[in-house]
C-alpha atoms as a PDB file:
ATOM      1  CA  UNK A   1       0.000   0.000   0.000  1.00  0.00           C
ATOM      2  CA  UNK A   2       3.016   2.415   0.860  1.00  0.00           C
ATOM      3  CA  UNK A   3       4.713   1.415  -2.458  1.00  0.00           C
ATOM      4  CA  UNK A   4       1.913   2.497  -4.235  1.00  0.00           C
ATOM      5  CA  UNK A   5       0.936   6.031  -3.309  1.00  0.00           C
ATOM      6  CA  UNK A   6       4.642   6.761  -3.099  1.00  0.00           C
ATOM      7  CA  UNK A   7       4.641   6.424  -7.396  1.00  0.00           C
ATOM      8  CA  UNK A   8       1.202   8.265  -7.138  1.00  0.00           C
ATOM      9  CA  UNK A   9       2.586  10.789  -5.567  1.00  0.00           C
ATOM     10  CA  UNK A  10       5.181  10.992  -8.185  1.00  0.00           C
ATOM     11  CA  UNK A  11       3.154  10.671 -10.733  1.00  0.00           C
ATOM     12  CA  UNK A  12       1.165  13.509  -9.885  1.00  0.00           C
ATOM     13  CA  UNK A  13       4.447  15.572  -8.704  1.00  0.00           C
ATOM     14  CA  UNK A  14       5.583  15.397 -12.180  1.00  0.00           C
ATOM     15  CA  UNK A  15       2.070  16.220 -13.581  1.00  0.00           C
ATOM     16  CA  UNK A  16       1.720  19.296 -11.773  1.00  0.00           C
ATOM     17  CA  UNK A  17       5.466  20.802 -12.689  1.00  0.00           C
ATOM     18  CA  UNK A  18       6.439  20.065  -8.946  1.00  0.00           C
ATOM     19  CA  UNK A  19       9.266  17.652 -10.139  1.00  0.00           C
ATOM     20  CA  UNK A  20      12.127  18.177 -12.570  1.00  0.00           C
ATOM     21  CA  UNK A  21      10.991  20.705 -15.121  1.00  0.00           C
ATOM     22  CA  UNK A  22       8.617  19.985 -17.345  1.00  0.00           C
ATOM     23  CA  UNK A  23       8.592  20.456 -21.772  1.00  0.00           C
ATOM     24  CA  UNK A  24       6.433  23.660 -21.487  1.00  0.00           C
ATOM     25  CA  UNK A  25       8.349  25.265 -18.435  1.00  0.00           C
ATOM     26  CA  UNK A  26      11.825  24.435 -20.501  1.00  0.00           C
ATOM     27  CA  UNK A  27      10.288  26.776 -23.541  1.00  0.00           C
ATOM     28  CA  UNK A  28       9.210  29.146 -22.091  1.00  0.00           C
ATOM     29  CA  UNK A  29      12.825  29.649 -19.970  1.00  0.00           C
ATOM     30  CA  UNK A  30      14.365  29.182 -23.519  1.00  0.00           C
ATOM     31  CA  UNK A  31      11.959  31.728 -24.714  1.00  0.00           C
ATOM     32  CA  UNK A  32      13.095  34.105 -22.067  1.00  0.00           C
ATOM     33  CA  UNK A  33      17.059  33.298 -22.709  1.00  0.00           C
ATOM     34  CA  UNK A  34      16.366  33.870 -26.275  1.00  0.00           C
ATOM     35  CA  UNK A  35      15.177  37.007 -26.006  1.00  0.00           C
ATOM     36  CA  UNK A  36      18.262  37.826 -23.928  1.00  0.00           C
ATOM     37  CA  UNK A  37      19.816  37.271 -26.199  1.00  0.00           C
ATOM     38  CA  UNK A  38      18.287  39.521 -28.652  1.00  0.00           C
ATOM     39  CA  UNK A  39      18.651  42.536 -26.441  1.00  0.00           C
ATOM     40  CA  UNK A  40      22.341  42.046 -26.617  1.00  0.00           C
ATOM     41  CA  UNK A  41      22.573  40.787 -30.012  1.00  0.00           C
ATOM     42  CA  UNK A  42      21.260  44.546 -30.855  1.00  0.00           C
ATOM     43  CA  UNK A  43      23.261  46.333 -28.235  1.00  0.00           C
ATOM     44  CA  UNK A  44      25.925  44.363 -30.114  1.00  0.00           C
ATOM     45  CA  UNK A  45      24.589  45.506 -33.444  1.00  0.00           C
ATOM     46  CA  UNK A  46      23.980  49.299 -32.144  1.00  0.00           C
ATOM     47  CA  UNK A  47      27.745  49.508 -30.983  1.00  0.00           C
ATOM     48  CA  UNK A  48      29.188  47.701 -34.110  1.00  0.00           C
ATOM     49  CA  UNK A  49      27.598  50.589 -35.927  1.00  0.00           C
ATOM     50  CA  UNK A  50      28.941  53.435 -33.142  1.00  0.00           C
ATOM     51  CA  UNK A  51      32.071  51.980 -33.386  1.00  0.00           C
ATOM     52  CA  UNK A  52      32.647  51.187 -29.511  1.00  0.00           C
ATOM     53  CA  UNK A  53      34.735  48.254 -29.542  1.00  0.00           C
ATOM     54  CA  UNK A  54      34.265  47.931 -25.919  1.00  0.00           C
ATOM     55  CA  UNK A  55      30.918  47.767 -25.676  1.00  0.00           C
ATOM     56  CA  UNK A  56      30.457  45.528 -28.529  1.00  0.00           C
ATOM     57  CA  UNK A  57      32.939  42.839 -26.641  1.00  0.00           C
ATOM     58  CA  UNK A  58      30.517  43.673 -23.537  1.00  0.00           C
ATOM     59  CA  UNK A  59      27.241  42.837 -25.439  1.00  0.00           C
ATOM     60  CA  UNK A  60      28.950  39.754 -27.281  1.00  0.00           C
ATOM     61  CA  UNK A  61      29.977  38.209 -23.551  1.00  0.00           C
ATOM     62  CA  UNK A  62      25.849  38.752 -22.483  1.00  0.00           C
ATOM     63  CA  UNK A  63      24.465  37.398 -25.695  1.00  0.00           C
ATOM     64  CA  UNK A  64      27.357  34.341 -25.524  1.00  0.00           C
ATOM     65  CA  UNK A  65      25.832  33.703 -21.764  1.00  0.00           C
ATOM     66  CA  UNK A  66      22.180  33.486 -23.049  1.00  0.00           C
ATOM     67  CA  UNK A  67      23.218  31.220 -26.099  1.00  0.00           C
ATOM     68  CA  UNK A  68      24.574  28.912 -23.865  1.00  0.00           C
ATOM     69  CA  UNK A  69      21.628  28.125 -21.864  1.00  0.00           C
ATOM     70  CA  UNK A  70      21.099  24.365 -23.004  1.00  0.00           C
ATOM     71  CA  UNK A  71      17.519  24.922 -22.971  1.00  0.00           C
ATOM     72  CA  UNK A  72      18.026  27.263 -25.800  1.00  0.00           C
ATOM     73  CA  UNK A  73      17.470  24.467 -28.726  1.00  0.00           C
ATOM     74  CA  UNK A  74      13.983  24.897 -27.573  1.00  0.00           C
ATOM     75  CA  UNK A  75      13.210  27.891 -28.997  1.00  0.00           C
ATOM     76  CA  UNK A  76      12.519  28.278 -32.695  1.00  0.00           C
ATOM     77  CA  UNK A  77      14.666  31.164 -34.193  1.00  0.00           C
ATOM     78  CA  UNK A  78      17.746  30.196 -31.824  1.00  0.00           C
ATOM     79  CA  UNK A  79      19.898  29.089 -34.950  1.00  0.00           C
ATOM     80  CA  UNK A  80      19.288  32.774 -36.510  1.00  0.00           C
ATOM     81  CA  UNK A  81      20.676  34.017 -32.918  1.00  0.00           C
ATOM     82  CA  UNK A  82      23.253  32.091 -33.294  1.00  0.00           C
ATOM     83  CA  UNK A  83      24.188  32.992 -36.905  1.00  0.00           C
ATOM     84  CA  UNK A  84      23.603  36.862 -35.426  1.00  0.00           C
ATOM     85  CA  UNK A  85      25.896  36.289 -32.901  1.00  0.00           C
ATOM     86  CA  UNK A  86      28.875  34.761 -35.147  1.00  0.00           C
ATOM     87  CA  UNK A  87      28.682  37.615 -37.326  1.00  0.00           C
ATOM     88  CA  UNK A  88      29.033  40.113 -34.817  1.00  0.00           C
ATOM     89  CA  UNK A  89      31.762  38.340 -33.352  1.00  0.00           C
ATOM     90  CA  UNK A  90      33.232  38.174 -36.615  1.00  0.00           C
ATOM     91  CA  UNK A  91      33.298  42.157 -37.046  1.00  0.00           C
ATOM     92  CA  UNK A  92      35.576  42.634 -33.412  1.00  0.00           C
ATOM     93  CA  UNK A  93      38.411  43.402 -34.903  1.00  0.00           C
ATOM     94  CA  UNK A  94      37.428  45.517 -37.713  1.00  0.00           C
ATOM     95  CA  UNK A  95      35.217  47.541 -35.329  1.00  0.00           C
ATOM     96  CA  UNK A  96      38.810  48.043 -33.532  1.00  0.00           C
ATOM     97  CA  UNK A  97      40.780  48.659 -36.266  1.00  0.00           C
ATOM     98  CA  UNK A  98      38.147  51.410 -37.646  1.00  0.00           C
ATOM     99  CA  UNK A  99      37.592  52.899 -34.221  1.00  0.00           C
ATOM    100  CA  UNK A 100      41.832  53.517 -33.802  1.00  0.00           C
ATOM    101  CA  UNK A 101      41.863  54.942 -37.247  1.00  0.00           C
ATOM    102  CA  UNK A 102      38.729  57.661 -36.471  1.00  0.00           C
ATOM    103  CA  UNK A 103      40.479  58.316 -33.279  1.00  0.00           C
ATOM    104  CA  UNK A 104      43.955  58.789 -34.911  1.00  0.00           C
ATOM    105  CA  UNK A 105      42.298  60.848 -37.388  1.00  0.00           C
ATOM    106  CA  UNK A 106      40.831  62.758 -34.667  1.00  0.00           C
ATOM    107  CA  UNK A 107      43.894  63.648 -33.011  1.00  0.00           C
ATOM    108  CA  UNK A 108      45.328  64.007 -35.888  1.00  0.00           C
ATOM    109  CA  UNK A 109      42.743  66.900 -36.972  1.00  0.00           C
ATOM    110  CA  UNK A 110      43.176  67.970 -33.440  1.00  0.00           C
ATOM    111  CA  UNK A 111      47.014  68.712 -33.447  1.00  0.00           C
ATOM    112  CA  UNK A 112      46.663  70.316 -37.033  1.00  0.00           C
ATOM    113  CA  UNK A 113      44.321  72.351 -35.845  1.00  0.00           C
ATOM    114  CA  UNK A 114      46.112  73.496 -32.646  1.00  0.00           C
ATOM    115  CA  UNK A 115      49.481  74.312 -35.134  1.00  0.00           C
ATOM    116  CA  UNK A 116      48.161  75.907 -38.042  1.00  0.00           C
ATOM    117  CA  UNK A 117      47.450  79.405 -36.048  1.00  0.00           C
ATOM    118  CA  UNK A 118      50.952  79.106 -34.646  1.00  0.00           C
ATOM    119  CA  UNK A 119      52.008  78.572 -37.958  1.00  0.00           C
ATOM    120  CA  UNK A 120      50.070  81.215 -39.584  1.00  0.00           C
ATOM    121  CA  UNK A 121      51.475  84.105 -36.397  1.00  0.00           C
ATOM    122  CA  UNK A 122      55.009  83.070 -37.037  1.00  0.00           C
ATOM    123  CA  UNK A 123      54.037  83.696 -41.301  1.00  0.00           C
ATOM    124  CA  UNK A 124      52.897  87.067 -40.251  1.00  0.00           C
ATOM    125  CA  UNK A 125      55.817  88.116 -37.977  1.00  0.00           C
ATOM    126  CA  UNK A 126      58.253  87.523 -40.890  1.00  0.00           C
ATOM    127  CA  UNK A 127      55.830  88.819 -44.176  1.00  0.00           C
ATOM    128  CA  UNK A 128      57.507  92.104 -43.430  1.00  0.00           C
ATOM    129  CA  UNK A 129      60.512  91.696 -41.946  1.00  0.00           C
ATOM    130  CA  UNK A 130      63.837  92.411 -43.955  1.00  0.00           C
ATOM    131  CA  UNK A 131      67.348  93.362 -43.045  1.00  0.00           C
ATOM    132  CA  UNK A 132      66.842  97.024 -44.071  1.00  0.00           C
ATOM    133  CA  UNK A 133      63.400  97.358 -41.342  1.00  0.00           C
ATOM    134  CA  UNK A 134      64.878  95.010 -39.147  1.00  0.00           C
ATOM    135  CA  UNK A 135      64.358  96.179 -35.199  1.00  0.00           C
ATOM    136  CA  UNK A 136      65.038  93.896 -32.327  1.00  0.00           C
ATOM    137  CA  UNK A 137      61.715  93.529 -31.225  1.00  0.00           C
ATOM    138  CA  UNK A 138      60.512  92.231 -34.941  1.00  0.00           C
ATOM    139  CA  UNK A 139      63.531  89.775 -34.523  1.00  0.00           C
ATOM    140  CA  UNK A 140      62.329  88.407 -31.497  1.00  0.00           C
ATOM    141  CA  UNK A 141      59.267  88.396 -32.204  1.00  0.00           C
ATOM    142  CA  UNK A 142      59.467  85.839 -34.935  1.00  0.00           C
ATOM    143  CA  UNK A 143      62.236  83.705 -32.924  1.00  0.00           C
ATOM    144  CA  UNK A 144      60.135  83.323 -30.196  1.00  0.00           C
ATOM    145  CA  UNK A 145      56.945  82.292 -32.728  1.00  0.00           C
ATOM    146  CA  UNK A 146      59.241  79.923 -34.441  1.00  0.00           C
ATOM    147  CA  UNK A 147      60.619  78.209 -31.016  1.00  0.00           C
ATOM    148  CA  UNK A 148      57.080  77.588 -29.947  1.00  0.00           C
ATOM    149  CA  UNK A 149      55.776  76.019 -33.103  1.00  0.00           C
ATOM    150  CA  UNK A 150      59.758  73.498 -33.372  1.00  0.00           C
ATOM    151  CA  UNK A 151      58.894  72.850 -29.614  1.00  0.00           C
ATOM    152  CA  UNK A 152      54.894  72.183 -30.692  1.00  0.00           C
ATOM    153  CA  UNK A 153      56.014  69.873 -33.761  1.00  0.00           C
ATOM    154  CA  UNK A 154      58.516  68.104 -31.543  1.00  0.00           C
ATOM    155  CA  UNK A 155      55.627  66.733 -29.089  1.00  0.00           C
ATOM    156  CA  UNK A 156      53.714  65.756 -32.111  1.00  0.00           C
ATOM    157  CA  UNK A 157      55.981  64.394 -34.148  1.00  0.00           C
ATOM    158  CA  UNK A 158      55.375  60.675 -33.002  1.00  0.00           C
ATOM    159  CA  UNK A 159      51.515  61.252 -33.760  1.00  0.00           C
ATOM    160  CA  UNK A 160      52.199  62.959 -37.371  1.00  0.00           C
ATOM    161  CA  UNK A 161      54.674  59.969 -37.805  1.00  0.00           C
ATOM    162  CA  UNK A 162      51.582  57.508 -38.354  1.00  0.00           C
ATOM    163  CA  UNK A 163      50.229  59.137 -41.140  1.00  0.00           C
ATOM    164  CA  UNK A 164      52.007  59.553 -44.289  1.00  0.00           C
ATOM    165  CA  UNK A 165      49.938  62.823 -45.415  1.00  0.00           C
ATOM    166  CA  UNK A 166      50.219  64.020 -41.856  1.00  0.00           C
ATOM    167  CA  UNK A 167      53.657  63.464 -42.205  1.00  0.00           C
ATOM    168  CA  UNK A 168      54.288  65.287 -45.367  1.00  0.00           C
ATOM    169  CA  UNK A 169      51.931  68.064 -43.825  1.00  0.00           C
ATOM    170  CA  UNK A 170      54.543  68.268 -40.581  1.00  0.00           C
ATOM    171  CA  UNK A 171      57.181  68.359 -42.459  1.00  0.00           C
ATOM    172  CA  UNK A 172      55.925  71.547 -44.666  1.00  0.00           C
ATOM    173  CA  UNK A 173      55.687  73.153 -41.645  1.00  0.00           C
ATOM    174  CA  UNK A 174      59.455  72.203 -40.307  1.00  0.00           C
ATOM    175  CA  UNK A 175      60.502  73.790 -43.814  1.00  0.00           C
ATOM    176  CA  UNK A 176      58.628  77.129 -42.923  1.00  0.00           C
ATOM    177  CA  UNK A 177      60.054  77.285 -39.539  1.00  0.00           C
ATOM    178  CA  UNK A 178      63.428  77.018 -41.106  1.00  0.00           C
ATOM    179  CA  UNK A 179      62.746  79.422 -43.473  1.00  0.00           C
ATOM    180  CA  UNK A 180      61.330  82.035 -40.215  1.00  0.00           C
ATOM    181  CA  UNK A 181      64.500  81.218 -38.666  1.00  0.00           C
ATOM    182  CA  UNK A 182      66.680  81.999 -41.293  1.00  0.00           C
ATOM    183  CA  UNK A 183      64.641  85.306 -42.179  1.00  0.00           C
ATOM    184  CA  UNK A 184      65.916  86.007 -38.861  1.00  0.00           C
ATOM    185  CA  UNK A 185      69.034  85.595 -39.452  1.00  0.00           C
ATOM    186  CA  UNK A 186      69.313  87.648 -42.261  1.00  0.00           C
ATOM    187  CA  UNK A 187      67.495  90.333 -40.155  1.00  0.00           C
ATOM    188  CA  UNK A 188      70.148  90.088 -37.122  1.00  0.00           C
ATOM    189  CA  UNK A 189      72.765  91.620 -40.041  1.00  0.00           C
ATOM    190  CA  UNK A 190      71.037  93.719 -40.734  1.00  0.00           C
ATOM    191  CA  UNK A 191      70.507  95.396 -37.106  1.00  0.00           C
ATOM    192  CA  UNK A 192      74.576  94.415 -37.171  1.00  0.00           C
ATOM    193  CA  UNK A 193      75.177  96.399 -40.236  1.00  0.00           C
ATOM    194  CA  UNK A 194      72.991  99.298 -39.463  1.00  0.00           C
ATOM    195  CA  UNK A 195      74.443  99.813 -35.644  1.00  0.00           C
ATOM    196  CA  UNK A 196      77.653  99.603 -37.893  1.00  0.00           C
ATOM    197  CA  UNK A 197      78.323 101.009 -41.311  1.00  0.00           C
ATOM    198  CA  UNK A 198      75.343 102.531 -41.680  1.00  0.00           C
ATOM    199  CA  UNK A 199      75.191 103.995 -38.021  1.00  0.00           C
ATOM    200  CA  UNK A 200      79.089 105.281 -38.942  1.00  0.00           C
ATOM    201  CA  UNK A 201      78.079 106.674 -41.812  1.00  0.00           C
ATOM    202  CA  UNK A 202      76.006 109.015 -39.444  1.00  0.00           C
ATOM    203  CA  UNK A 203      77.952 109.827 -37.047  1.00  0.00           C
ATOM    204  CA  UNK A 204      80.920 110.981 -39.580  1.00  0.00           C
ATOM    205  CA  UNK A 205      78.391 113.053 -41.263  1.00  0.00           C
ATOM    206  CA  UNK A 206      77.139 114.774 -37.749  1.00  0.00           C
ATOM    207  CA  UNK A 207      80.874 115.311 -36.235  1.00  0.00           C
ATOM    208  CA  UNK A 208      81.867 116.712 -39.413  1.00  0.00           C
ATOM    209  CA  UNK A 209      78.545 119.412 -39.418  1.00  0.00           C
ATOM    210  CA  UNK A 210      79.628 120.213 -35.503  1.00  0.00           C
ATOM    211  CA  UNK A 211      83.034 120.444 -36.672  1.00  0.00           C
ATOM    212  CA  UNK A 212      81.689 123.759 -38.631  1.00  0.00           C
ATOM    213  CA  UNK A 213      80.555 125.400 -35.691  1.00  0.00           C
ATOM    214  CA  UNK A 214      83.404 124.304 -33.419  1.00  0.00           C
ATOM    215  CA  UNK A 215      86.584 126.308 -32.394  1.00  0.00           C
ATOM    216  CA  UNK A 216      89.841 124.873 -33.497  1.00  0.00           C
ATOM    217  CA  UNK A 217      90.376 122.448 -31.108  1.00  0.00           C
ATOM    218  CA  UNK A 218      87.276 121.011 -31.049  1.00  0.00           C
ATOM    219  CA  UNK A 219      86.944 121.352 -34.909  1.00  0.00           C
ATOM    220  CA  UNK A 220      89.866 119.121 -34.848  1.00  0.00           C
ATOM    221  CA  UNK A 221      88.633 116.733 -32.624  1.00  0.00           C
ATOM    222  CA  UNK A 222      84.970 116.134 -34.098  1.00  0.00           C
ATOM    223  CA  UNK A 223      86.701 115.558 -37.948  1.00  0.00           C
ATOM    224  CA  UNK A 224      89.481 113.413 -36.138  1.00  0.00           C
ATOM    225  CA  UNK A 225      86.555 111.455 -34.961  1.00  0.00           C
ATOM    226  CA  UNK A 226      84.527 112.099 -38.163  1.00  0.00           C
ATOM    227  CA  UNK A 227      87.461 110.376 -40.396  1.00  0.00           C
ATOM    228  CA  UNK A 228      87.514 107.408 -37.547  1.00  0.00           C
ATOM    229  CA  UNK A 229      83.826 106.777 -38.641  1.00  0.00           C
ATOM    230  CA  UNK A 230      84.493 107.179 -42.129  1.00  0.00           C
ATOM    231  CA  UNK A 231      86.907 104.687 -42.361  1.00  0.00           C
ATOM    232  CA  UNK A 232      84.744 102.297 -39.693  1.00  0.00           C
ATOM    233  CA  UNK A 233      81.964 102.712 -42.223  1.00  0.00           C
ATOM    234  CA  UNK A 234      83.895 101.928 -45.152  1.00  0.00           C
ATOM    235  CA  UNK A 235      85.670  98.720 -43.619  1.00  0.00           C
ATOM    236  CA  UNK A 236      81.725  97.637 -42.647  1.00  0.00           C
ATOM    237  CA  UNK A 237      80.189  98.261 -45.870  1.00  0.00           C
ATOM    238  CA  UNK A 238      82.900  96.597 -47.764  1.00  0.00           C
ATOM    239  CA  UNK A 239      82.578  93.169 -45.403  1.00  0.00           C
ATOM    240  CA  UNK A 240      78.711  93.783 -46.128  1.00  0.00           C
ATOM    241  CA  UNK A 241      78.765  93.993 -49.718  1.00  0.00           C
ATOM    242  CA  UNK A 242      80.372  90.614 -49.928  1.00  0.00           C
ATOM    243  CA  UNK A 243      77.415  89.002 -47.651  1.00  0.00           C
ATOM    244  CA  UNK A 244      75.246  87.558 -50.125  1.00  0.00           C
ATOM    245  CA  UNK A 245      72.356  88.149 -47.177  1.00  0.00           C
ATOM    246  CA  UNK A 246      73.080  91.883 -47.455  1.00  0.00           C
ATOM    247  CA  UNK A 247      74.825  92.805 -50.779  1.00  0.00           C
ATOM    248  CA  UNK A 248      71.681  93.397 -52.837  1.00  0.00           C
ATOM    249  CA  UNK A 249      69.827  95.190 -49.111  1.00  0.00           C
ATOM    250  CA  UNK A 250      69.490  99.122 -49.516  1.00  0.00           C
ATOM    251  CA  UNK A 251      69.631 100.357 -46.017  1.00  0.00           C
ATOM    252  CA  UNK A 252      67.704 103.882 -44.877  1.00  0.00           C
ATOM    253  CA  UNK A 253      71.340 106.131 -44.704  1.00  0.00           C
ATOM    254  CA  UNK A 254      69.291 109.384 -43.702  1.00  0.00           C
ATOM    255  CA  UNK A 255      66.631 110.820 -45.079  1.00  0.00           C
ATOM    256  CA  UNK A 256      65.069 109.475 -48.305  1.00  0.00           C
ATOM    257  CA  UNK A 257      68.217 108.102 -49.768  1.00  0.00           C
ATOM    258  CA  UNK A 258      68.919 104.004 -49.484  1.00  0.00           C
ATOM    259  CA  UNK A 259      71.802 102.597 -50.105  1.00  0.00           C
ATOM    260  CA  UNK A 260      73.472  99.188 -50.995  1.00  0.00           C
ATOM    261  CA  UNK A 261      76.599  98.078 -48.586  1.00  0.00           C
ATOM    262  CA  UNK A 262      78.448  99.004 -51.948  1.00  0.00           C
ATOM    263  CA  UNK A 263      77.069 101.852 -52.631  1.00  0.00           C
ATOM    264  CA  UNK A 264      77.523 102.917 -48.947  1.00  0.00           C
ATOM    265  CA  UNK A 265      80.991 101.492 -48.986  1.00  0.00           C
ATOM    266  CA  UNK A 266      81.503 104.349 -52.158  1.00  0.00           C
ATOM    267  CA  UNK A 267      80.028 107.103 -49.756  1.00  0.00           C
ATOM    268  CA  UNK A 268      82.170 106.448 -47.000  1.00  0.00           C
ATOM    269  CA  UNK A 269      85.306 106.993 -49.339  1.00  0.00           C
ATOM    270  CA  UNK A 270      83.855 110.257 -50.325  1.00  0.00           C
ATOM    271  CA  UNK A 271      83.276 111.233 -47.105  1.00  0.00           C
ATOM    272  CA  UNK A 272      87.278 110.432 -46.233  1.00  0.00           C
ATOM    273  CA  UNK A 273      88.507 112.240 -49.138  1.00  0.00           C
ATOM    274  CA  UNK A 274      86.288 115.205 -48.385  1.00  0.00           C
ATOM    275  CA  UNK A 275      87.101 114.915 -45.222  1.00  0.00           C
ATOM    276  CA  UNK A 276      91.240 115.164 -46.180  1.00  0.00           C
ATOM    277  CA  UNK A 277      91.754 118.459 -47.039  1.00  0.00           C
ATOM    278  CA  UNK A 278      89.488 119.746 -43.912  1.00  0.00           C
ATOM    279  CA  UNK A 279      91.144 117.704 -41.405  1.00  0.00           C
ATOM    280  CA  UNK A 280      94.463 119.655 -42.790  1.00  0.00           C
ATOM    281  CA  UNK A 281      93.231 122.953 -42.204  1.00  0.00           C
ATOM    282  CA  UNK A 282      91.488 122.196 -39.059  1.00  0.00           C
ATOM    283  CA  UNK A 283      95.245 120.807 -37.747  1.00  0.00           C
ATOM    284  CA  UNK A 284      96.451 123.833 -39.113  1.00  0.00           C
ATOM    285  CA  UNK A 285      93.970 126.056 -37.309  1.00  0.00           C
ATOM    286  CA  UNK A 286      94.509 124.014 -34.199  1.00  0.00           C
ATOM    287  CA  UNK A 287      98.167 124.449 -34.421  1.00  0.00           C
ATOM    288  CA  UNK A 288      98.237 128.004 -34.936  1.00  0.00           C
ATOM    289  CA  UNK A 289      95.445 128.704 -32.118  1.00  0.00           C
ATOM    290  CA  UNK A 290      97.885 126.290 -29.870  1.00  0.00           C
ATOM    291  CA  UNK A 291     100.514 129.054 -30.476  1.00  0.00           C
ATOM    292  CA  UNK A 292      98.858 131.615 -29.733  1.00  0.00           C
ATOM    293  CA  UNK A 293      97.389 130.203 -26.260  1.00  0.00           C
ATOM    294  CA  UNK A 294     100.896 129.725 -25.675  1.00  0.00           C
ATOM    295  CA  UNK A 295     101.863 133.279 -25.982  1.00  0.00           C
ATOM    296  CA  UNK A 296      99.103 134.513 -24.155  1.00  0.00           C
ATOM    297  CA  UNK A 297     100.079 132.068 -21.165  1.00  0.00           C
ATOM    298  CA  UNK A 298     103.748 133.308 -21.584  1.00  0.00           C
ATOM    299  CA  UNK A 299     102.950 136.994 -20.867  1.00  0.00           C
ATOM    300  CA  UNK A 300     100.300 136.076 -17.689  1.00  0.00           C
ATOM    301  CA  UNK A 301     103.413 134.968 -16.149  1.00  0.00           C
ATOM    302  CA  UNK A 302     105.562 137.615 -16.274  1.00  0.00           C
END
């Protein structure tokens, strides 16, 4: 009698659902996997097409969990989640590979963006700038753009060495940094030869107009001094004209006149012949108003 309600009991245990699970309680659990799975198979999808590698791989792992239910069989369209799933799987790496090339592009776009206006101030600072209007402030000016755009395509030089039109881009801009540098070059000889020559040229011309209004001995003195820069100008000039930098420059020489380091060099003989015969008369002047301070010294003390 115990023996047989005991498989009664089971019988109806296993009717009810009570007991291991039953066909209908299996599908609808596969049902409920499956549909997991979807939700993930179209995260998967929906970060395939955003390019997020990461959250692909995370989608992927929760659709792989669902697919491996082994109630899944049960439900109908679990072979097309399958297939779904294998495909995305299959695009992982190309979902990687295009997401590092739109980000290297990005920083790519980035850094050209953040150089070109360096670029374009350290183009502007030099447009203008020549030996002849040369000032040390212009100089600097374009030094200091130029060192902040080599120090800027230093840092990015590793970046701009993964792309090859990048690279060709970067390198266009080392060339016009070179080119700003050597601009101001040219432009420090010319402050050199205008605070020379050109500056001697000056001063001989003013010590020899003072020397006009002078008495003797300080006639003599300001042509002495005149000749000094005439000759100083002439030595300049001459080491100028053979600077191919500065040889073809005309430099402001006082008012509207400009002249080449040759040209200059030319003027600055004129001004030492010219200044020949008055240096001779001024010595003579001197010599004779020496004497004569003399006498006049002689008789105070008798």
């Amino acid at each position: 009698m115990g023996l047989r309600l005991g498989v009664l009991l089971a019988v109806v245990a296993l009717g009810s659902g009570c007991g291991p699970k039953s066909i209908e309680a299996r599908t609808r659990h596969a049902e409920k996997r499956a549909d997991e799975a979807a939700e993930a198979l179209d995260r998967a999808q929906k970060a395939a097409d955003a390019l997020e590698p990461d959250d692909l791989k995370d989608a992927l792992e929760d659709a792989k969990a669902a697919l491996a239910d082994p109630d899944i069989n049960l439900y109908p369209e679990a072979g097309m989640h399958q297939d779904r799933y294998a495909e995305l799987a299959g695009k992982v790496a190309a979902v990687q590979a295009a997401r590092d090339k739109r980000d290297l592009e990005a920083r790519l776009d980035k850094a050209r963006t953040d150089i070109v206006p360096l670029v374009q101030a350290m183009l502007d600072a030099t447009e203008s700038l020549t030996p002849a209007n040369a000032t040390e402030d212009k100089v600097q000016v374009v030094e200091e753009k130029a060192k902040e755009l080599q120090e800027r395509m230093k840092d990015e030089q590793p970046l701009f060495a993964k792309s090859p039109d990048f690279k060709d881009w970067a390198e266009n801009q080392v060339r016009k940094t070179d080119k700003a540098l050597e601009v101001a070059a040219k432009a420090k000889k010319g402050l050199t030869f205008k605070a020379g020559p050109v500056a001697a040229h000056a001063a001989a011309k003013a010590k020899r107009a003072e020397a006009k209004k002078a008495k003797p001995k300080e006639r003599l003195e300001a042509l002495q001094e005149a000749k000094k820069q005439a000759a100083a100008c002439e030595s300049g000039a001459r080491a100028g004209a053979k600077d191919k930098d500065l040889q073809a420059v005309a430099f402001p020489v006082g008012g509207k006149a400009a002249l080449t380091p040759e040209k200059l060099e030319k003027a600055c003989q004129d001004q030492d012949k010219q200044l020949q015969p008055e240096l001779k008369k001024a010595t003579e002047a001197f010599k004779k108003w020496e004497a004569a301070e003399k006498k006049k010294a002689a008789k105070k003390k008798r």
